[in-house]
PDB file of N, CA and C in Angstrom:
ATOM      1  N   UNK A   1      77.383 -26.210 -64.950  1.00  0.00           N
ATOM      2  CA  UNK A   1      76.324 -26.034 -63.975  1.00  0.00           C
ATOM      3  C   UNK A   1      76.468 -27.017 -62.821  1.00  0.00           C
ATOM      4  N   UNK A   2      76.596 -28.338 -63.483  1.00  0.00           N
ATOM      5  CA  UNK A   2      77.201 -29.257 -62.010  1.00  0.00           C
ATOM      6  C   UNK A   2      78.087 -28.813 -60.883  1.00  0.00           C
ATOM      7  N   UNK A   3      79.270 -27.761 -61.588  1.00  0.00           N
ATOM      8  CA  UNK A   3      80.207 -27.787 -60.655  1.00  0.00           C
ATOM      9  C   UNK A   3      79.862 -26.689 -59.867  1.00  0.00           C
ATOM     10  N   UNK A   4      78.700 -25.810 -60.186  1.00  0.00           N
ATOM     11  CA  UNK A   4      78.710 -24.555 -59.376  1.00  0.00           C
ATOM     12  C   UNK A   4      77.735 -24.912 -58.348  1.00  0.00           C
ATOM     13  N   UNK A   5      77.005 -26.413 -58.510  1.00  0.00           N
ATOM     14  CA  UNK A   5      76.061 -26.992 -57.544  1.00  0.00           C
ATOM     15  C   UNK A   5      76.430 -26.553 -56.129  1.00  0.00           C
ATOM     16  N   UNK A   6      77.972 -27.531 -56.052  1.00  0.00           N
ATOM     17  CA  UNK A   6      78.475 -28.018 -54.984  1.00  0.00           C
ATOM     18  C   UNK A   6      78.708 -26.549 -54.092  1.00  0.00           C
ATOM     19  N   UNK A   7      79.189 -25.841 -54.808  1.00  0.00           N
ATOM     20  CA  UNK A   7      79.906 -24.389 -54.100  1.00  0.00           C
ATOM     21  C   UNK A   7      78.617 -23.760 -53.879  1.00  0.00           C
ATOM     22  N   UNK A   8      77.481 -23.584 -54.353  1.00  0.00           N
ATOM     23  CA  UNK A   8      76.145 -22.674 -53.777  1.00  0.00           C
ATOM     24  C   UNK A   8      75.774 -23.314 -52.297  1.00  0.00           C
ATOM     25  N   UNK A   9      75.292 -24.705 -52.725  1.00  0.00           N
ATOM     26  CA  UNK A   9      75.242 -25.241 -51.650  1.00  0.00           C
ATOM     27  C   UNK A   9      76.366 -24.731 -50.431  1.00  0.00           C
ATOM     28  N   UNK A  10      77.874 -25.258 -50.315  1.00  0.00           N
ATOM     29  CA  UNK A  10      78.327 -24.249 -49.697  1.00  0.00           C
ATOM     30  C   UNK A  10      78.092 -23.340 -48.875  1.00  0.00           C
ATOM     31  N   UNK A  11      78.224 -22.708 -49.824  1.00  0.00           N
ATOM     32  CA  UNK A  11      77.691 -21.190 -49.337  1.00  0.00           C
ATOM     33  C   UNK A  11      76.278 -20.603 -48.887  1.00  0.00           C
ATOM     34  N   UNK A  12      75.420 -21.580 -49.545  1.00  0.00           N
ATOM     35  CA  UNK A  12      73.935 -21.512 -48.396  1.00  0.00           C
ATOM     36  C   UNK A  12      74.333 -22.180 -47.016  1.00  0.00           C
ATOM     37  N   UNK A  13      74.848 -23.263 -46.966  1.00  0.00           N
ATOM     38  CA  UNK A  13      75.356 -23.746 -45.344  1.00  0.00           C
ATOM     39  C   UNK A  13      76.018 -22.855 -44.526  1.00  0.00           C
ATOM     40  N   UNK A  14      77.398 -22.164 -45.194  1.00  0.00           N
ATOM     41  CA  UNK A  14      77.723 -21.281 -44.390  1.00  0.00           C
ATOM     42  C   UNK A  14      77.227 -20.176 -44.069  1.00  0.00           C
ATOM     43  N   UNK A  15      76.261 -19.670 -44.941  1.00  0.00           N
ATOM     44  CA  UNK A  15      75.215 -18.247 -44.649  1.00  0.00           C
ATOM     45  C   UNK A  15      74.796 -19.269 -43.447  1.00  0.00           C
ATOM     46  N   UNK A  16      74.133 -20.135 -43.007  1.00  0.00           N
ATOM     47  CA  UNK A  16      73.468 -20.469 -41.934  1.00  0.00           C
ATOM     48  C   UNK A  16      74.028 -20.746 -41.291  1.00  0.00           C
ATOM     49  N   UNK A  17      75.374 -21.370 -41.021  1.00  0.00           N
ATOM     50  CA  UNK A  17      76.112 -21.578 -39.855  1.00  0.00           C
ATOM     51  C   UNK A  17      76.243 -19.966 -39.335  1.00  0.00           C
ATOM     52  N   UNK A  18      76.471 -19.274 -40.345  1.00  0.00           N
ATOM     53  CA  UNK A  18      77.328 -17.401 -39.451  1.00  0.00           C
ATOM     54  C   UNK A  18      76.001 -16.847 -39.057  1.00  0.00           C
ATOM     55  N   UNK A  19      74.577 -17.305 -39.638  1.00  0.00           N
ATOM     56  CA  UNK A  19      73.162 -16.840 -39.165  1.00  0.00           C
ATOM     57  C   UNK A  19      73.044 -17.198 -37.699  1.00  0.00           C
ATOM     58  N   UNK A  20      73.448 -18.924 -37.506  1.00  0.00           N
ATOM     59  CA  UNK A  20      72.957 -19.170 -36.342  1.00  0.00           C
ATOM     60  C   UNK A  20      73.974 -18.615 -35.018  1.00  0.00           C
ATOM     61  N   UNK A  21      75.528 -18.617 -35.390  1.00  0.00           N
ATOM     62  CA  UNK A  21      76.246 -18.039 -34.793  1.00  0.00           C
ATOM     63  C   UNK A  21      75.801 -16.454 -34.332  1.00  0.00           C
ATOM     64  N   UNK A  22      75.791 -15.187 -35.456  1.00  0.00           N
ATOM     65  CA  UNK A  22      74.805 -14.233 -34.752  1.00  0.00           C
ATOM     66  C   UNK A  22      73.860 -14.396 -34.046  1.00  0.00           C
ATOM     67  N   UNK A  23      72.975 -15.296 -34.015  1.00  0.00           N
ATOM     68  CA  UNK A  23      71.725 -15.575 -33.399  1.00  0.00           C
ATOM     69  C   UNK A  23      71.719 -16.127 -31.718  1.00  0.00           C
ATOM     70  N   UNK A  24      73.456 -16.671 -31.967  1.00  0.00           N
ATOM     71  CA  UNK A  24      73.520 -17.154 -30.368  1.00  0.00           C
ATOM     72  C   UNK A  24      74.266 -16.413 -29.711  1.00  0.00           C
ATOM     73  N   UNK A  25      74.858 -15.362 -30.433  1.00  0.00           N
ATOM     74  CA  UNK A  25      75.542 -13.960 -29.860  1.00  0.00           C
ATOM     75  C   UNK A  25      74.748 -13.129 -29.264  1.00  0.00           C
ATOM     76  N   UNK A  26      73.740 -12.771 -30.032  1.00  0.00           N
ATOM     77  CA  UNK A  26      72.507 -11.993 -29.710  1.00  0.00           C
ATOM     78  C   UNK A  26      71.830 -12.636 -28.512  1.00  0.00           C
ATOM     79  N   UNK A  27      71.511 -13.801 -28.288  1.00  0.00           N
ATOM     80  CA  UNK A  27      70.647 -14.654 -27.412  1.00  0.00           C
ATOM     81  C   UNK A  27      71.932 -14.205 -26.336  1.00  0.00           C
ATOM     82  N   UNK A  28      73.352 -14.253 -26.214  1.00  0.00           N
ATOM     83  CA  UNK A  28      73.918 -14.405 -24.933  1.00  0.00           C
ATOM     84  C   UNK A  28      74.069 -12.730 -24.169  1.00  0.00           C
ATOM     85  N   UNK A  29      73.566 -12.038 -25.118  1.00  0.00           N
ATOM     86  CA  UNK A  29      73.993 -10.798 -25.039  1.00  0.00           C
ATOM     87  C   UNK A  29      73.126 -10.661 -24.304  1.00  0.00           C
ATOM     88  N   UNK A  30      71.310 -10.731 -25.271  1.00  0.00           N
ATOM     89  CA  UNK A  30      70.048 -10.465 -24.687  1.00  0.00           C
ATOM     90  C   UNK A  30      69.603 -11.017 -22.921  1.00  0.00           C
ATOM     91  N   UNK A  31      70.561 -12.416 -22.948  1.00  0.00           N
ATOM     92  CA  UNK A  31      70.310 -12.750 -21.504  1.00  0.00           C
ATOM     93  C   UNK A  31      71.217 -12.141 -20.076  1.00  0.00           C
ATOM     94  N   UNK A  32      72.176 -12.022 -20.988  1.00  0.00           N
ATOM     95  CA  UNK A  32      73.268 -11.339 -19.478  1.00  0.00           C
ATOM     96  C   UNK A  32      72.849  -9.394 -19.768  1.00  0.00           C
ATOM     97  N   UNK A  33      72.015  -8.943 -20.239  1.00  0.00           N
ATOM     98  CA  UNK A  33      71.129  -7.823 -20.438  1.00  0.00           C
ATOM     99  C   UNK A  33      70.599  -7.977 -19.369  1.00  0.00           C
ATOM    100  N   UNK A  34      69.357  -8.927 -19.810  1.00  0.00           N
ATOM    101  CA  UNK A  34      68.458  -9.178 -18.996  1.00  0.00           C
ATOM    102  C   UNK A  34      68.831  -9.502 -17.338  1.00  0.00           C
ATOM    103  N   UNK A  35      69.924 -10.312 -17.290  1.00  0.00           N
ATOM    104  CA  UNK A  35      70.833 -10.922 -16.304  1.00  0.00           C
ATOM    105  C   UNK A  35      70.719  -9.508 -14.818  1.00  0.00           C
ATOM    106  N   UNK A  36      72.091  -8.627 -15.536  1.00  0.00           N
ATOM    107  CA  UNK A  36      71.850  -7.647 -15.237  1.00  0.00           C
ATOM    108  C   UNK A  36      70.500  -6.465 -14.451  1.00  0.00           C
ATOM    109  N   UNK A  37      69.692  -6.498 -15.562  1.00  0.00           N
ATOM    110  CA  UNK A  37      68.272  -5.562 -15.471  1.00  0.00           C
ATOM    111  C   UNK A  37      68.142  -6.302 -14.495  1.00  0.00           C
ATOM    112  N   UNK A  38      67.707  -7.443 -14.203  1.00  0.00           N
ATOM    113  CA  UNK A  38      66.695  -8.415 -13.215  1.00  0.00           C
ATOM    114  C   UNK A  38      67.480  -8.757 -11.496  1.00  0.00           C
ATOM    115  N   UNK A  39      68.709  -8.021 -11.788  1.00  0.00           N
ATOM    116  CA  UNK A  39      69.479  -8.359  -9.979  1.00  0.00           C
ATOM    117  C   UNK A  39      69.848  -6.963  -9.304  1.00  0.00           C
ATOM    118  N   UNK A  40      69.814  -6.345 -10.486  1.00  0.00           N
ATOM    119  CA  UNK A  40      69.991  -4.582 -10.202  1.00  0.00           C
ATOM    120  C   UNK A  40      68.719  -3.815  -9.155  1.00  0.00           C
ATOM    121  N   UNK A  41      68.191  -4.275  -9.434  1.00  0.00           N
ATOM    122  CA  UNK A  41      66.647  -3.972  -7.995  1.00  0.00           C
ATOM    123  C   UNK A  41      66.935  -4.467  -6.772  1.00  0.00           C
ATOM    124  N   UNK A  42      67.354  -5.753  -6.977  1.00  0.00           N
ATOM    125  CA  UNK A  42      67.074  -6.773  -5.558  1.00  0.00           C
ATOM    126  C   UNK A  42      68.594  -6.894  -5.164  1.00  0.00           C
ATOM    127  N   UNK A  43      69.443  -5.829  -5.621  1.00  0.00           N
ATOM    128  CA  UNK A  43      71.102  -5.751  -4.666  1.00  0.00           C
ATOM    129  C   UNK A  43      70.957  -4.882  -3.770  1.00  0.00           C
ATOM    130  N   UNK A  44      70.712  -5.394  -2.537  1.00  0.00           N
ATOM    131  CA  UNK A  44      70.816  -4.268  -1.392  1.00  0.00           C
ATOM    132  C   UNK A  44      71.738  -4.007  -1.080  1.00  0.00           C
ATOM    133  N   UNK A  45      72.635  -4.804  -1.594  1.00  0.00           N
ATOM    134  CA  UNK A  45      73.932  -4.784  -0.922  1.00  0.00           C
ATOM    135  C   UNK A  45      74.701  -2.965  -2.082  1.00  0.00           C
ATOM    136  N   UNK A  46      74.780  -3.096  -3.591  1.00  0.00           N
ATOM    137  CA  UNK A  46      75.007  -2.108  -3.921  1.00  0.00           C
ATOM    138  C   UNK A  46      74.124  -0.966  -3.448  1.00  0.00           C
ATOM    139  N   UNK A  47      72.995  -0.735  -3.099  1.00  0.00           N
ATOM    140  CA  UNK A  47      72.318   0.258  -3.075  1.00  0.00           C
ATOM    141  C   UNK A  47      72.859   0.867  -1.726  1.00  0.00           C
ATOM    142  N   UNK A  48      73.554   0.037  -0.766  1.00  0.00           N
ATOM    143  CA  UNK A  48      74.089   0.656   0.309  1.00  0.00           C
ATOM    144  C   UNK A  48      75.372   1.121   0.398  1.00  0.00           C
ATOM    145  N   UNK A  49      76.572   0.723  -0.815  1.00  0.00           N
ATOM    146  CA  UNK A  49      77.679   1.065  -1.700  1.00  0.00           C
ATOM    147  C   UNK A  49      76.769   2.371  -1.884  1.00  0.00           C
ATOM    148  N   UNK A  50      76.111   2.754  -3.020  1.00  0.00           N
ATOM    149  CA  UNK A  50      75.919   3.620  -3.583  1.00  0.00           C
ATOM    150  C   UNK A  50      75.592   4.744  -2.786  1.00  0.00           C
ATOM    151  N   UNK A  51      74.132   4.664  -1.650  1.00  0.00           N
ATOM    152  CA  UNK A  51      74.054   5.702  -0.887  1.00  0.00           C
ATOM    153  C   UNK A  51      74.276   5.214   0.766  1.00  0.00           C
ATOM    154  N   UNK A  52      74.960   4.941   0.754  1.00  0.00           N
ATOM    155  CA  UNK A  52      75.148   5.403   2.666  1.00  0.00           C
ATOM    156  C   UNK A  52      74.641   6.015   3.338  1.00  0.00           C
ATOM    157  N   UNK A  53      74.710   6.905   3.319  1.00  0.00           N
ATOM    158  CA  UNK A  53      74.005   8.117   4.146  1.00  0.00           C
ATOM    159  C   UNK A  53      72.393   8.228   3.827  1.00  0.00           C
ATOM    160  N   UNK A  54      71.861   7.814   2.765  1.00  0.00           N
ATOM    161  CA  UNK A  54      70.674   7.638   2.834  1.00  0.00           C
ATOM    162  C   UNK A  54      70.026   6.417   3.523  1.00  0.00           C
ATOM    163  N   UNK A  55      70.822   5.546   3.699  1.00  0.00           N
ATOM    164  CA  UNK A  55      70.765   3.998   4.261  1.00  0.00           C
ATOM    165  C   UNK A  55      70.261   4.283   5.696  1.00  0.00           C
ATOM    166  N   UNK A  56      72.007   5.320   5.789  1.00  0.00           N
ATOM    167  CA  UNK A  56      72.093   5.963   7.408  1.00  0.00           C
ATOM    168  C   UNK A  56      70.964   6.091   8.366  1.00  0.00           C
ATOM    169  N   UNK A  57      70.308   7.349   7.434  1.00  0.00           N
ATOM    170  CA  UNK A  57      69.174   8.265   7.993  1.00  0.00           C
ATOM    171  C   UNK A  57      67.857   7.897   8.042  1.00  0.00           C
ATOM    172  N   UNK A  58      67.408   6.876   7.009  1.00  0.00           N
ATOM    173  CA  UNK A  58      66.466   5.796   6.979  1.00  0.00           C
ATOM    174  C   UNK A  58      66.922   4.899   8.095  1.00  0.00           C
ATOM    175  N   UNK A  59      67.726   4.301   8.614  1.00  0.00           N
ATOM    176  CA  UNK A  59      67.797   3.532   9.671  1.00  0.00           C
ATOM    177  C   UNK A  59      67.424   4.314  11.062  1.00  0.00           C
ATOM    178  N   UNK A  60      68.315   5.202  11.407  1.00  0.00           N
ATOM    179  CA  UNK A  60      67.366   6.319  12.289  1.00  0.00           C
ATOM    180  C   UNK A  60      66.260   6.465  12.338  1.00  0.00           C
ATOM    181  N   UNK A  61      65.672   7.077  11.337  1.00  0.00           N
ATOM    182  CA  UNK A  61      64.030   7.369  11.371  1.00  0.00           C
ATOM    183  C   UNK A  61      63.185   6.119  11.633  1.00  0.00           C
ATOM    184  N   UNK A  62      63.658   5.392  11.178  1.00  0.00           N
ATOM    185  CA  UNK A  62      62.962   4.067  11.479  1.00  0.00           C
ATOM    186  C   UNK A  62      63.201   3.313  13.041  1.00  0.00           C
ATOM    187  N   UNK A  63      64.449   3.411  13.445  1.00  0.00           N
ATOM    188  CA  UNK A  63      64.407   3.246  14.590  1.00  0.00           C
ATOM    189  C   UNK A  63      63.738   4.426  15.817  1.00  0.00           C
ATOM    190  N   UNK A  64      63.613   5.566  15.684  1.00  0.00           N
ATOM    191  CA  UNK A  64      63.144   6.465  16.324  1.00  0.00           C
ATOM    192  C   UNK A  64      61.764   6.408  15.803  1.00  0.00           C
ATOM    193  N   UNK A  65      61.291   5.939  14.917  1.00  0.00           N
ATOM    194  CA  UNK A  65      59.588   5.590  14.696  1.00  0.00           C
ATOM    195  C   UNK A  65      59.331   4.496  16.052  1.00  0.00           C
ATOM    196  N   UNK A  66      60.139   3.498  15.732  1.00  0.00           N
ATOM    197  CA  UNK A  66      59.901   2.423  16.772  1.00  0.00           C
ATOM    198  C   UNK A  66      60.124   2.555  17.802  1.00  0.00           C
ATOM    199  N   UNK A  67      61.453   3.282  18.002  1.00  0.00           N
ATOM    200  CA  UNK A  67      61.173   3.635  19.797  1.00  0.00           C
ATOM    201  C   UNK A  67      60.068   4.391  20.115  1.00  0.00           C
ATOM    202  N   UNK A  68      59.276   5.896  20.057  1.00  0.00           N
ATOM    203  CA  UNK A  68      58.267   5.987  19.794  1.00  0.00           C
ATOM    204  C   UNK A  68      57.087   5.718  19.961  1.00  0.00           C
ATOM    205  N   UNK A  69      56.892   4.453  19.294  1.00  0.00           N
ATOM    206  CA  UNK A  69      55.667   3.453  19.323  1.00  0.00           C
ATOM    207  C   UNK A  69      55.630   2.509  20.335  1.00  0.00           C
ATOM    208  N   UNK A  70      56.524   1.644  20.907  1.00  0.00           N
ATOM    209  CA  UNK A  70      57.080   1.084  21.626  1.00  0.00           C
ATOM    210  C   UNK A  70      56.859   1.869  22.971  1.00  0.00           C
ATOM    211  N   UNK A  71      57.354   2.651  23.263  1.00  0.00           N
ATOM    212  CA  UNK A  71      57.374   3.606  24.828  1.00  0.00           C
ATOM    213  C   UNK A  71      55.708   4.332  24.871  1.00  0.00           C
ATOM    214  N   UNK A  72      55.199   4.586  23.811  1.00  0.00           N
ATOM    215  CA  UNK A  72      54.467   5.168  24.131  1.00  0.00           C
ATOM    216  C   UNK A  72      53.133   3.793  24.678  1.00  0.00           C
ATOM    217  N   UNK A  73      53.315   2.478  24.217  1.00  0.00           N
ATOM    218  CA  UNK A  73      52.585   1.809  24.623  1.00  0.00           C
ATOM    219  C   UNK A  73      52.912   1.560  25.665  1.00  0.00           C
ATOM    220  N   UNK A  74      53.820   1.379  26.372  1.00  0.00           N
ATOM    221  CA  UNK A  74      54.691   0.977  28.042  1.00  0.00           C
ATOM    222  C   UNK A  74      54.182   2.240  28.858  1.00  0.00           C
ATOM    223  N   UNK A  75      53.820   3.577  28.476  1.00  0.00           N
ATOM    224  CA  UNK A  75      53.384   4.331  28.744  1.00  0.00           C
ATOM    225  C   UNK A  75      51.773   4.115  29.170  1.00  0.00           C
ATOM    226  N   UNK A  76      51.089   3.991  28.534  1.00  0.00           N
ATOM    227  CA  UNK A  76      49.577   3.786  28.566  1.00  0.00           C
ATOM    228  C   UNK A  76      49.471   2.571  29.755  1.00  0.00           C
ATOM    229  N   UNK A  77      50.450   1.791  29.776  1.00  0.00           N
ATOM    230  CA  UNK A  77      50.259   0.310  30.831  1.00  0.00           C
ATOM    231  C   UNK A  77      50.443   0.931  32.348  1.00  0.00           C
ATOM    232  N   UNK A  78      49.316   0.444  32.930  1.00  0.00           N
ATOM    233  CA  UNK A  78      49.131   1.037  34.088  1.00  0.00           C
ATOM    234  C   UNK A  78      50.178  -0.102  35.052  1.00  0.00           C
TER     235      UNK A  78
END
């Protein structure tokens, strides 16, 4: 019984060393997840990779809103 002390012990340490090892696999995984999720909104830069032409035509409309608004007040000025 003495000698099987030493080896349980053991082997409860290493169950917890390979526990905490999964545990910091999971933690690096869960953060470059998260990493990911949390810069994927705020890349304007891909979203203009991705659609162009929607970028495009939104820039137009928006500038032809403002010209628009703009002239029509230079307009009203006597």
């Amino acid at each position: 019984m003495a000698e099987s002390l030493p080896t349980d012990r053991f082997d409860h340490e290493e169950r917890i060393r390979r526990d905490l090892e999964n545990a910091r696999q999971e933690f690096a995984t869960s953060v470059l997840a998260l990493r990911r999720k949390m810069t994927s909104p705020f890349d304007w830069r891909g979203f203009l990779r991705r659609r162009p032409v929607a970028v495009v035509i939104g820039g137009v409309i928006t500038g032809f809103t403002i010209a628009l608004l703009t002239s029509a007040r230079w307009k009203d000025d006597p």
